[in-house]
N, C-alpha and C. Protein backbone atom coordinates (compact mmCIF):
# COMPACT_ATOMS: atom_id res chain seq x y z
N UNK A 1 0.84 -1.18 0.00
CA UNK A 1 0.00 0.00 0.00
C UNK A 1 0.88 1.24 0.00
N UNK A 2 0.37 2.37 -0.23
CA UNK A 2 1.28 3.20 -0.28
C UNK A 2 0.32 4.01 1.13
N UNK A 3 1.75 4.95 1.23
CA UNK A 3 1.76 5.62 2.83
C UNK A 3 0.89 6.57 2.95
N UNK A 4 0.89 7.23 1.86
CA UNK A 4 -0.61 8.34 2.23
C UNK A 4 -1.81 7.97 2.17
N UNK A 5 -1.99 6.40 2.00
CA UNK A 5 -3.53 6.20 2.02
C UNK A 5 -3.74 4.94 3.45
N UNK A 6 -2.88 5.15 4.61
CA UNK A 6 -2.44 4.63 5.37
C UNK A 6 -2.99 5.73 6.78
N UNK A 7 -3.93 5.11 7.02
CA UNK A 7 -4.58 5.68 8.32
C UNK A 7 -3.92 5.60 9.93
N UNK A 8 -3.30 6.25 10.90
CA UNK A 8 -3.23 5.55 12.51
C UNK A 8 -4.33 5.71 12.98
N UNK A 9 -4.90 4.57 13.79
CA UNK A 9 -5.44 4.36 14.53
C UNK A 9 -6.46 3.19 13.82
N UNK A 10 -6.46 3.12 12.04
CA UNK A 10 -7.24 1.50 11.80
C UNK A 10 -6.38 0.61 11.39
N UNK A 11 -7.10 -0.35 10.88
CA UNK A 11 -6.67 -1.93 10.90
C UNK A 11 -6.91 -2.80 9.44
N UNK A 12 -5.40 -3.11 9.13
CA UNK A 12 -5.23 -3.33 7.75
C UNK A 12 -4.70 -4.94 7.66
N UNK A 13 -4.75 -5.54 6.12
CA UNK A 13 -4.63 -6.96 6.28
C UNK A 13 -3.04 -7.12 5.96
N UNK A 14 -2.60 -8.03 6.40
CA UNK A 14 -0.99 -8.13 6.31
C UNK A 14 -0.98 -9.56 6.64
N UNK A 15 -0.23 -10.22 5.72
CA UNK A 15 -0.06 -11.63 5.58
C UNK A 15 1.48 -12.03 6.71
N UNK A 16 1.12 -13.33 7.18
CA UNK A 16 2.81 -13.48 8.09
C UNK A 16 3.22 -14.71 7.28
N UNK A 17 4.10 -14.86 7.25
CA UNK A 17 4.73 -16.97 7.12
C UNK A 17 5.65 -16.89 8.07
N UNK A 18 5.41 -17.96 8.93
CA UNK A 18 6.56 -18.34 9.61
C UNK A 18 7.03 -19.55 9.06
N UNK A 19 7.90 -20.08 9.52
CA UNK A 19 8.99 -20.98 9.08
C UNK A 19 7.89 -22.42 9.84
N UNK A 20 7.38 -23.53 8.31
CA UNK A 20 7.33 -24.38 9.06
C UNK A 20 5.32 -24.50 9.02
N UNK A 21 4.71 -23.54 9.25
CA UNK A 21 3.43 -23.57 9.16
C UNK A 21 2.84 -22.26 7.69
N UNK A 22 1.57 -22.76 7.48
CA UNK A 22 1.08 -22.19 6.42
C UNK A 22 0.97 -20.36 6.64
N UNK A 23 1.23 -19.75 5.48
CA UNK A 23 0.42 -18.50 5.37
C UNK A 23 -0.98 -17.70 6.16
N UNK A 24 -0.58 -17.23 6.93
CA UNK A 24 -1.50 -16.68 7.94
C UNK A 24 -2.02 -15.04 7.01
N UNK A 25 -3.28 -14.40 7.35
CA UNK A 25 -3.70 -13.26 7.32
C UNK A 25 -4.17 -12.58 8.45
N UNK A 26 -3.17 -11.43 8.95
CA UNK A 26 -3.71 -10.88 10.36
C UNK A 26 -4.38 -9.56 9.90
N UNK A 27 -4.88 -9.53 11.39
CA UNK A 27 -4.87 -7.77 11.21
C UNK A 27 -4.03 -6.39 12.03
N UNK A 28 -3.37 -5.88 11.41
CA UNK A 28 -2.21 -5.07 11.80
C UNK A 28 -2.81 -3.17 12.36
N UNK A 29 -3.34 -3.22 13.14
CA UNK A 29 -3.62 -1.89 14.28
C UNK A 29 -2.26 -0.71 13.73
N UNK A 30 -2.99 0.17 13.09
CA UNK A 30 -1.09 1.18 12.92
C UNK A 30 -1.53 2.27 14.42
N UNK A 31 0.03 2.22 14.84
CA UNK A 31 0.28 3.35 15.91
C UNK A 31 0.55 5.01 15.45
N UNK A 32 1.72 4.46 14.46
CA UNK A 32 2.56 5.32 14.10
C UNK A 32 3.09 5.30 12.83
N UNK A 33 2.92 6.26 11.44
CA UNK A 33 3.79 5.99 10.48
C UNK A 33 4.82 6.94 10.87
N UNK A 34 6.19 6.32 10.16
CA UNK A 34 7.04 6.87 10.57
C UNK A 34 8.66 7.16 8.70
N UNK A 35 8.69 7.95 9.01
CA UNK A 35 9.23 8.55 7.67
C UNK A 35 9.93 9.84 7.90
N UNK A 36 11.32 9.21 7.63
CA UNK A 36 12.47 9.34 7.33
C UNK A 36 12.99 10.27 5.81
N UNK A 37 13.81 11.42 5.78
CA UNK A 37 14.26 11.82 4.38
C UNK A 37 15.55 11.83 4.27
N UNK A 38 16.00 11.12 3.29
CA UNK A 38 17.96 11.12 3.29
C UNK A 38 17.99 11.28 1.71
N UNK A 39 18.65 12.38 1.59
CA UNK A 39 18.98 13.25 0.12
C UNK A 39 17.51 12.96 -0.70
N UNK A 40 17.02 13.62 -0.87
CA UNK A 40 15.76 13.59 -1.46
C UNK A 40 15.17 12.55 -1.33
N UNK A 41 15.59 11.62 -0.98
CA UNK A 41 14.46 10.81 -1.10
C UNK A 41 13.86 10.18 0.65
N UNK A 42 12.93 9.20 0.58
CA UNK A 42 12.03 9.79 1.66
C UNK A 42 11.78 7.90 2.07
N UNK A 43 11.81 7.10 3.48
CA UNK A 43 11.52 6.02 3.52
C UNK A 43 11.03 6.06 4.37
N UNK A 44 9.82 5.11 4.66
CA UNK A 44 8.60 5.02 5.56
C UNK A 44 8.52 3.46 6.32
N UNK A 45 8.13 3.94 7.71
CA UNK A 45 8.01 2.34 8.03
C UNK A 45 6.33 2.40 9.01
N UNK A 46 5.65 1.81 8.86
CA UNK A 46 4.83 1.48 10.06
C UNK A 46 5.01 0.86 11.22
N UNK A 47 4.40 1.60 12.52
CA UNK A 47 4.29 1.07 13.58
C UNK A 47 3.11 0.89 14.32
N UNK A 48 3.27 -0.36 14.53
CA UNK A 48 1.83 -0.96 15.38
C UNK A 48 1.49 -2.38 15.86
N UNK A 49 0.54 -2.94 15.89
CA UNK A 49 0.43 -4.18 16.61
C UNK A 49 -0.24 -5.63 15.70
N UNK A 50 0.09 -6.34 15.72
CA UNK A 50 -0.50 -7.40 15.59
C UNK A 50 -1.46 -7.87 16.40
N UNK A 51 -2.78 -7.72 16.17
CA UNK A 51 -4.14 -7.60 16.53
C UNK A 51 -4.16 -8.99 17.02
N UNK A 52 -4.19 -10.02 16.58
CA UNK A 52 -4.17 -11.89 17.56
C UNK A 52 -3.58 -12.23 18.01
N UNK A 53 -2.00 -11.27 18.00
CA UNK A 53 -1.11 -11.42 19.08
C UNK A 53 -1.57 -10.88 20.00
N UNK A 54 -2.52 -9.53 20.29
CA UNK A 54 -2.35 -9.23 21.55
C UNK A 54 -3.57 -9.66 22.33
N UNK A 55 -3.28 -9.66 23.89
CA UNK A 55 -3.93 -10.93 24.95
C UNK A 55 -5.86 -10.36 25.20
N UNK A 56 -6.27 -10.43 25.20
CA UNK A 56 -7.74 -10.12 26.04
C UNK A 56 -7.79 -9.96 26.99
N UNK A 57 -8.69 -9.04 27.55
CA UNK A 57 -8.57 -8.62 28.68
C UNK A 57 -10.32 -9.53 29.15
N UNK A 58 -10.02 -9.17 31.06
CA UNK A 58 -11.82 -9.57 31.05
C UNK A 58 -12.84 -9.60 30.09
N UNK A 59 -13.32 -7.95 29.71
CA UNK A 59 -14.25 -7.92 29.29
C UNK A 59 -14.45 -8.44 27.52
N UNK A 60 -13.09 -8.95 27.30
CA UNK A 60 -13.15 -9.44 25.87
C UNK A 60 -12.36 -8.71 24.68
N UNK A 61 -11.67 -7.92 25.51
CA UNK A 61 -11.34 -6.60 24.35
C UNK A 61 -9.75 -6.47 24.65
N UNK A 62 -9.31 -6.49 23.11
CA UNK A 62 -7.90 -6.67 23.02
C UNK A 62 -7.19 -5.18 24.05
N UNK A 63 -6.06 -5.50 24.67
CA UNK A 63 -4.58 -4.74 25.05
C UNK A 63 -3.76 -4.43 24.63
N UNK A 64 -3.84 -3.16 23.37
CA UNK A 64 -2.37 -3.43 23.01
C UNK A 64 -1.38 -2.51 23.98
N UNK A 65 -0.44 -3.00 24.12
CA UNK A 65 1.06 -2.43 25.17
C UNK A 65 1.94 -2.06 24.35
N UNK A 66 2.21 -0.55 24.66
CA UNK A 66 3.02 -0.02 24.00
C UNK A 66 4.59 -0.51 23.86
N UNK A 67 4.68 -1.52 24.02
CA UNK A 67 5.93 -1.86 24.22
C UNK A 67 5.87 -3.44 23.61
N UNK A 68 4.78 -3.69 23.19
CA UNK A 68 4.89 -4.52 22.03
C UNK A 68 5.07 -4.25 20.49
N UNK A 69 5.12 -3.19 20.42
CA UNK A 69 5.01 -2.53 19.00
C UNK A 69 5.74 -3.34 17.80
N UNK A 70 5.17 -2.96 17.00
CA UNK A 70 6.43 -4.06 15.43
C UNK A 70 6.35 -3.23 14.50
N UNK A 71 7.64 -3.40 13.88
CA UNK A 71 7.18 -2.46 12.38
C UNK A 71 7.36 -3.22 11.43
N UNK A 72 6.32 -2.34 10.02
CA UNK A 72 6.65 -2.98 9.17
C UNK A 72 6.87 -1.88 7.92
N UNK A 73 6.87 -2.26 6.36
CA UNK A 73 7.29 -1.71 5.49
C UNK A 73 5.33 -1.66 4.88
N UNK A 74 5.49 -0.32 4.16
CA UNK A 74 3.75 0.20 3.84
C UNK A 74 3.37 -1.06 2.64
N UNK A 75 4.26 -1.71 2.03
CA UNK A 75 4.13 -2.40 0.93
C UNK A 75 4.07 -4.22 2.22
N UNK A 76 3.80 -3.66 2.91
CA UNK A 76 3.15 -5.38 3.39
C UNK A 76 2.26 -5.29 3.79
N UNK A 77 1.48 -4.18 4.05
CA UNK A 77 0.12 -3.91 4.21
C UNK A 77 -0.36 -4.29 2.96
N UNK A 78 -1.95 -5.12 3.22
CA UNK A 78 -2.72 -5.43 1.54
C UNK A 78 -3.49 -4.51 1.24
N UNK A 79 -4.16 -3.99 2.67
CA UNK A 79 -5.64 -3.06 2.17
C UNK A 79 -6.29 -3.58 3.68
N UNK A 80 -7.36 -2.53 3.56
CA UNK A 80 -8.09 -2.27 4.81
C UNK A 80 -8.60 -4.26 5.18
N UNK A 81 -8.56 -4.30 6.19
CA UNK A 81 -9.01 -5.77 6.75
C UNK A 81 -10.36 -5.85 6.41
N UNK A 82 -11.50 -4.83 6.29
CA UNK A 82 -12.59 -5.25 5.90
C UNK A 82 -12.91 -5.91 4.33
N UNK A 83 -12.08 -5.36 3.57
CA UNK A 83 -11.95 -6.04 2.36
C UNK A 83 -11.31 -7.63 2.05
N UNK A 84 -10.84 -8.40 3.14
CA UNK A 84 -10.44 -9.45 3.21
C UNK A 84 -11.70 -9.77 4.48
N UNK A 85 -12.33 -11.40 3.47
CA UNK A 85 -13.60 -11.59 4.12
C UNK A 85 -12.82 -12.94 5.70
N UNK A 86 -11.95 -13.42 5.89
CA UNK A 86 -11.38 -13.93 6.53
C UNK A 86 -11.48 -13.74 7.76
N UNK A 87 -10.49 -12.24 7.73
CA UNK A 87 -10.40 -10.74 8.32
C UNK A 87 -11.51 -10.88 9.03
N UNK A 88 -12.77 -9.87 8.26
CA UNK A 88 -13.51 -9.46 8.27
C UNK A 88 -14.79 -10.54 9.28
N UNK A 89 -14.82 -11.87 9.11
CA UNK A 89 -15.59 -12.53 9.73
C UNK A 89 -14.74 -12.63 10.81
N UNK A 90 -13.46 -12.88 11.32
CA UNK A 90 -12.82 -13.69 12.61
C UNK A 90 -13.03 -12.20 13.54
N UNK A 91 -13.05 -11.18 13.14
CA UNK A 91 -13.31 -9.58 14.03
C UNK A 91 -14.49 -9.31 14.33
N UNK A 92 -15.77 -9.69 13.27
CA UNK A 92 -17.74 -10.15 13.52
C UNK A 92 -17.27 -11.44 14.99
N UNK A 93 -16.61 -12.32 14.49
CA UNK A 93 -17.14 -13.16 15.91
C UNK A 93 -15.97 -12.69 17.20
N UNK A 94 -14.95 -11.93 17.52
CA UNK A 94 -14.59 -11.02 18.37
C UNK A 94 -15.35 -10.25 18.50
N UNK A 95 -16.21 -9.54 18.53
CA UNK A 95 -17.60 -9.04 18.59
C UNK A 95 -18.60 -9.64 19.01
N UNK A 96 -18.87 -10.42 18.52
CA UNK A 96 -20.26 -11.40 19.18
C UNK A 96 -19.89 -11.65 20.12
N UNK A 97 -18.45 -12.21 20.18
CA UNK A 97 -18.41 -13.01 21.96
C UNK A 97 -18.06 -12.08 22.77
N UNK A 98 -17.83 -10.63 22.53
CA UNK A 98 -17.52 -9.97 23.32
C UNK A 98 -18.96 -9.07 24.09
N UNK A 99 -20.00 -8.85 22.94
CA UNK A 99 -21.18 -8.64 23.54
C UNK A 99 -21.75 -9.81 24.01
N UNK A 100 -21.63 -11.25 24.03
CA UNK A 100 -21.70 -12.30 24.40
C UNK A 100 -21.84 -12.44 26.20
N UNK A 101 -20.11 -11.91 26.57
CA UNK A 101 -19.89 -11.48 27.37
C UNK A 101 -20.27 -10.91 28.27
N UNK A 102 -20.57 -9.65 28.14
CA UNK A 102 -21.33 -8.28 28.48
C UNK A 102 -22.38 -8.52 29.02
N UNK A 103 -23.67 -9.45 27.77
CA UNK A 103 -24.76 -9.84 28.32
C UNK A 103 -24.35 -10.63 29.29
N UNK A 104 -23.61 -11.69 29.57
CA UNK A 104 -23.94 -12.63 30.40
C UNK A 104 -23.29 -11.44 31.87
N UNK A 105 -22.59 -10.55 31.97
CA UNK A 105 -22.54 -10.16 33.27
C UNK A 105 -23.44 -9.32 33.71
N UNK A 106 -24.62 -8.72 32.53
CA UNK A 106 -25.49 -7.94 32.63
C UNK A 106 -26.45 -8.82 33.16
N UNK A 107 -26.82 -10.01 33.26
CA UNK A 107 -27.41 -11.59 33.51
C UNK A 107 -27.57 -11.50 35.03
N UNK A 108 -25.96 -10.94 35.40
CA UNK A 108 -25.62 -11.65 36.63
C UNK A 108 -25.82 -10.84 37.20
N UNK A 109 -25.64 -9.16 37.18
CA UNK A 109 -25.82 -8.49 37.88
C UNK A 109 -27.38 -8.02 38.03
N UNK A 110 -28.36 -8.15 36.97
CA UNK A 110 -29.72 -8.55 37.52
C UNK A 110 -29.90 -9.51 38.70
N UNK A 111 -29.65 -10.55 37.68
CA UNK A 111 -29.68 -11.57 39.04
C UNK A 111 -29.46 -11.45 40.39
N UNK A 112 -27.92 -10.55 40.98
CA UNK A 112 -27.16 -10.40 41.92
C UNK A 112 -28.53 -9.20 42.56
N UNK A 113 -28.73 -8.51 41.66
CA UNK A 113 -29.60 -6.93 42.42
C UNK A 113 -30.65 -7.67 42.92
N UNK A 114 -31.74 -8.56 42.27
CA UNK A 114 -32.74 -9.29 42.01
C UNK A 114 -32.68 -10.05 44.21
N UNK A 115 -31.47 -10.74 43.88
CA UNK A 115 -31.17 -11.70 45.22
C UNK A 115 -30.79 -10.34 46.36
N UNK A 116 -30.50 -9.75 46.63
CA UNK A 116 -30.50 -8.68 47.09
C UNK A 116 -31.79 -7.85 47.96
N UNK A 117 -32.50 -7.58 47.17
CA UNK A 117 -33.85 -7.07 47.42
C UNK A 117 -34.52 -8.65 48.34
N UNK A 118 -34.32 -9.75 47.62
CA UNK A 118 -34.99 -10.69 48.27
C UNK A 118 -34.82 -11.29 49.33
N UNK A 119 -33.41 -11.29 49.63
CA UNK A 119 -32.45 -11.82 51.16
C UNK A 119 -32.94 -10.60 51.97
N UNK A 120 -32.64 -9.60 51.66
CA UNK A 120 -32.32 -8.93 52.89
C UNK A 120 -33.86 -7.98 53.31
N UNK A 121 -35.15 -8.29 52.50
CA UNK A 121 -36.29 -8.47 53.18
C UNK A 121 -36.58 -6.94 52.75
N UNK A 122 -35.87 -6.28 52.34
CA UNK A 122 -36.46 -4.92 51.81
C UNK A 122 -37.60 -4.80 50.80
N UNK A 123 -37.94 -4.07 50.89
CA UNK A 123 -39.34 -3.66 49.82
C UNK A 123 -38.86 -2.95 48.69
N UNK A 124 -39.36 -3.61 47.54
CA UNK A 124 -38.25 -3.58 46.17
C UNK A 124 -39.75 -2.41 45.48
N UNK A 125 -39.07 -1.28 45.13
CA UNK A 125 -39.39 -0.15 44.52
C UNK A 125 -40.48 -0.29 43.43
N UNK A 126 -41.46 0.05 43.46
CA UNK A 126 -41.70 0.10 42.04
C UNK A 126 -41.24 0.39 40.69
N UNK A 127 -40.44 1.88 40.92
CA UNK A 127 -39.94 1.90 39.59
C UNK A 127 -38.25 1.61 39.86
N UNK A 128 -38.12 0.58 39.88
CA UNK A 128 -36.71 0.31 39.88
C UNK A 128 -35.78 0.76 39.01
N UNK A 129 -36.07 0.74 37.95
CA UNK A 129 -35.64 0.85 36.67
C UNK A 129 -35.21 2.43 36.08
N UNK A 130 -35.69 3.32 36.80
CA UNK A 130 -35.69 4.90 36.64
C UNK A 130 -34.20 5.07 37.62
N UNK A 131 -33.29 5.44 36.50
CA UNK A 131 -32.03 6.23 36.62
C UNK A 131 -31.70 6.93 37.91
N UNK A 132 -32.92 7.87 37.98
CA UNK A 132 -32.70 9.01 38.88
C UNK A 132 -33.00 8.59 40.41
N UNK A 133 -33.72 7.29 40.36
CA UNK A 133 -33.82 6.71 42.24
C UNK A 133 -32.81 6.33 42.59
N UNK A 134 -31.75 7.87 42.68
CA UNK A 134 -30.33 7.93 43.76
C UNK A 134 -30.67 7.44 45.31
N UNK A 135 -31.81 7.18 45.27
CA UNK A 135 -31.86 6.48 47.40
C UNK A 135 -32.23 5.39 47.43
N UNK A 136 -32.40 4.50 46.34
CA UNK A 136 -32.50 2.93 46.34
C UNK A 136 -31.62 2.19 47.36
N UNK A 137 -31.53 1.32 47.93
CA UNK A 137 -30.58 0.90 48.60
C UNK A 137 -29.70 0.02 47.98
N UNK A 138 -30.15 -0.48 46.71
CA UNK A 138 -29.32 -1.22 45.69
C UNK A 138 -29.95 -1.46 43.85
N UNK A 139 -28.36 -1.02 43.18
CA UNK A 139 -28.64 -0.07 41.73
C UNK A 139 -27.86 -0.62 41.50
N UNK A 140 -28.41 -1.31 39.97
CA UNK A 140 -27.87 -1.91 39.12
C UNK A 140 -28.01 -0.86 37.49
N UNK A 141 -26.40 -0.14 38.38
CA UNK A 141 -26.37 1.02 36.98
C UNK A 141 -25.04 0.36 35.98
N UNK A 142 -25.31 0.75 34.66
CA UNK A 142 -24.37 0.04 34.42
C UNK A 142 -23.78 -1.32 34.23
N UNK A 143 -24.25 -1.94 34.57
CA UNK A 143 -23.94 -3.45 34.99
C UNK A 143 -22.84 -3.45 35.91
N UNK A 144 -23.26 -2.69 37.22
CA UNK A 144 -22.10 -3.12 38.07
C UNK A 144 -23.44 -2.65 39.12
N UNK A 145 -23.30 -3.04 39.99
CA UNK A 145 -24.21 -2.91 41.65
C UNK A 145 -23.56 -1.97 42.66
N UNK A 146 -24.03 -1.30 43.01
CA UNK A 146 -24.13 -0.30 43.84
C UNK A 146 -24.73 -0.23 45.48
N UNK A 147 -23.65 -0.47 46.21
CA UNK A 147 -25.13 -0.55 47.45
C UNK A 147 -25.23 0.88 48.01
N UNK A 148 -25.91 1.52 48.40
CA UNK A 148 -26.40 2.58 49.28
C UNK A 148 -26.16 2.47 50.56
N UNK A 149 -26.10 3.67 51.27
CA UNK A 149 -26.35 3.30 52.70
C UNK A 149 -27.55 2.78 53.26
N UNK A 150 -28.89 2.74 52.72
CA UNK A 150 -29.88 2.13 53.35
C UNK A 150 -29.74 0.62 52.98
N UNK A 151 -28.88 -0.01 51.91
CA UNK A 151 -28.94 -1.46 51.99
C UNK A 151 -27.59 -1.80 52.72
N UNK A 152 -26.77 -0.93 53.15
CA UNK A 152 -25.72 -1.64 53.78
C UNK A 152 -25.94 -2.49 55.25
N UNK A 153 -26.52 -2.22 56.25
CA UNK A 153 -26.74 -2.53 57.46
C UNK A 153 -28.21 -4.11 57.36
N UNK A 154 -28.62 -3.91 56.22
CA UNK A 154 -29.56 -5.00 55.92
C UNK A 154 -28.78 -6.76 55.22
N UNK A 155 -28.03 -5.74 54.37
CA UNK A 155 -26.77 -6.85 53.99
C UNK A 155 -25.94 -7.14 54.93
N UNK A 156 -25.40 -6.87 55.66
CA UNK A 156 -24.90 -7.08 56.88
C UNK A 156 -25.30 -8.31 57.93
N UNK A 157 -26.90 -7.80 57.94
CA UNK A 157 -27.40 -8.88 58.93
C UNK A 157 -27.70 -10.15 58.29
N UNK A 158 -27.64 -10.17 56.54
CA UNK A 158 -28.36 -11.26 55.88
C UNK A 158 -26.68 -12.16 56.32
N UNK A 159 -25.77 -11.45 56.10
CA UNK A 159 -24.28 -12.22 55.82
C UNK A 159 -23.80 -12.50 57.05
N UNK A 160 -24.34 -11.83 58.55
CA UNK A 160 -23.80 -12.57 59.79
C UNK A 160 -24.43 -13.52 60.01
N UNK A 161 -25.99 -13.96 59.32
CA UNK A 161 -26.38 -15.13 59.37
C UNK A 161 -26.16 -16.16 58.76
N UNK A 162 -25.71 -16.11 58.05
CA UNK A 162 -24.95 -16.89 57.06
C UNK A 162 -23.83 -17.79 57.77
């Protein structure tokens, strides 16, 4: 590819071979182009990550560390990864399983708010569901749970019985 049609911050297809196993197609994240001029003339390298090299985190979503970086030459880039259907499907199901994910902790933290209200004998709100009931004693904003001070001392007594 050539360098001026070379975006940082998307994700382009770039073939690897290693020694020994078949022709791979990744997708290559640019950080940084980087370009150099010595007597008129001008040489460019990319910097950035190899997208299946880098690890997952909890919620499903790649890390890249700046201190993994790799470079390469603009002519080993093929073209945007969405144009390679390979690409393009193995990043759809990094996606699915990552909202996959999401739902299932959004699952749990119903669930978790749900058991909550029911252990500890409180009288569960009518409109639960409205944003703005900042005095709930337990809020499931976000998908993360929240206790209040009016459910703390109730949770308390459910867990010394325990």
């Amino acid at each position: 590819m050539q360098t001026k049609s070379i975006s940082v911050g998307e994700e382009y297809a770039k073939s690897r071979r290693r020694y020994g196993e078949p022709e791979q197609m990744l997708r290559f994240r640019v950080a940084a182009i980087v370009t150099r001029k010595e007597r008129g003339q001008s040489y460019s390298k990319i910097e950035g990550w190899i997208v299946e090299d880098q690890p997952l985190n909890d919620e499903g979503q790649r890390v890249f560390d700046p201190k993994e970086i790799v470079s390469c030459s603009p002519e080993d880039l093929i073209g945007p990864f969405q144009e390679n259907k390979e690409l393009f499907d193995r990043r759809q199901a990094e996606i699915a399983a990552r909202e996959a994910v999401e739902k299932a902790h959004e699952a749990n933290c119903k669930k978790l708010h749900d058991l909550l209200y029911e252990k500890t004998g409180i009288a569960r709100p009518e409109d639960i569901e409205n944003p703005k009931s900042w005095d709930l004693p337990y809020r499931n904003s976000r998908s993360r749970i929240e206790i209040t001070r009016g459910g703390v001392l109730p949770l308390i007594a459910v867990l010394e019985r325990l």
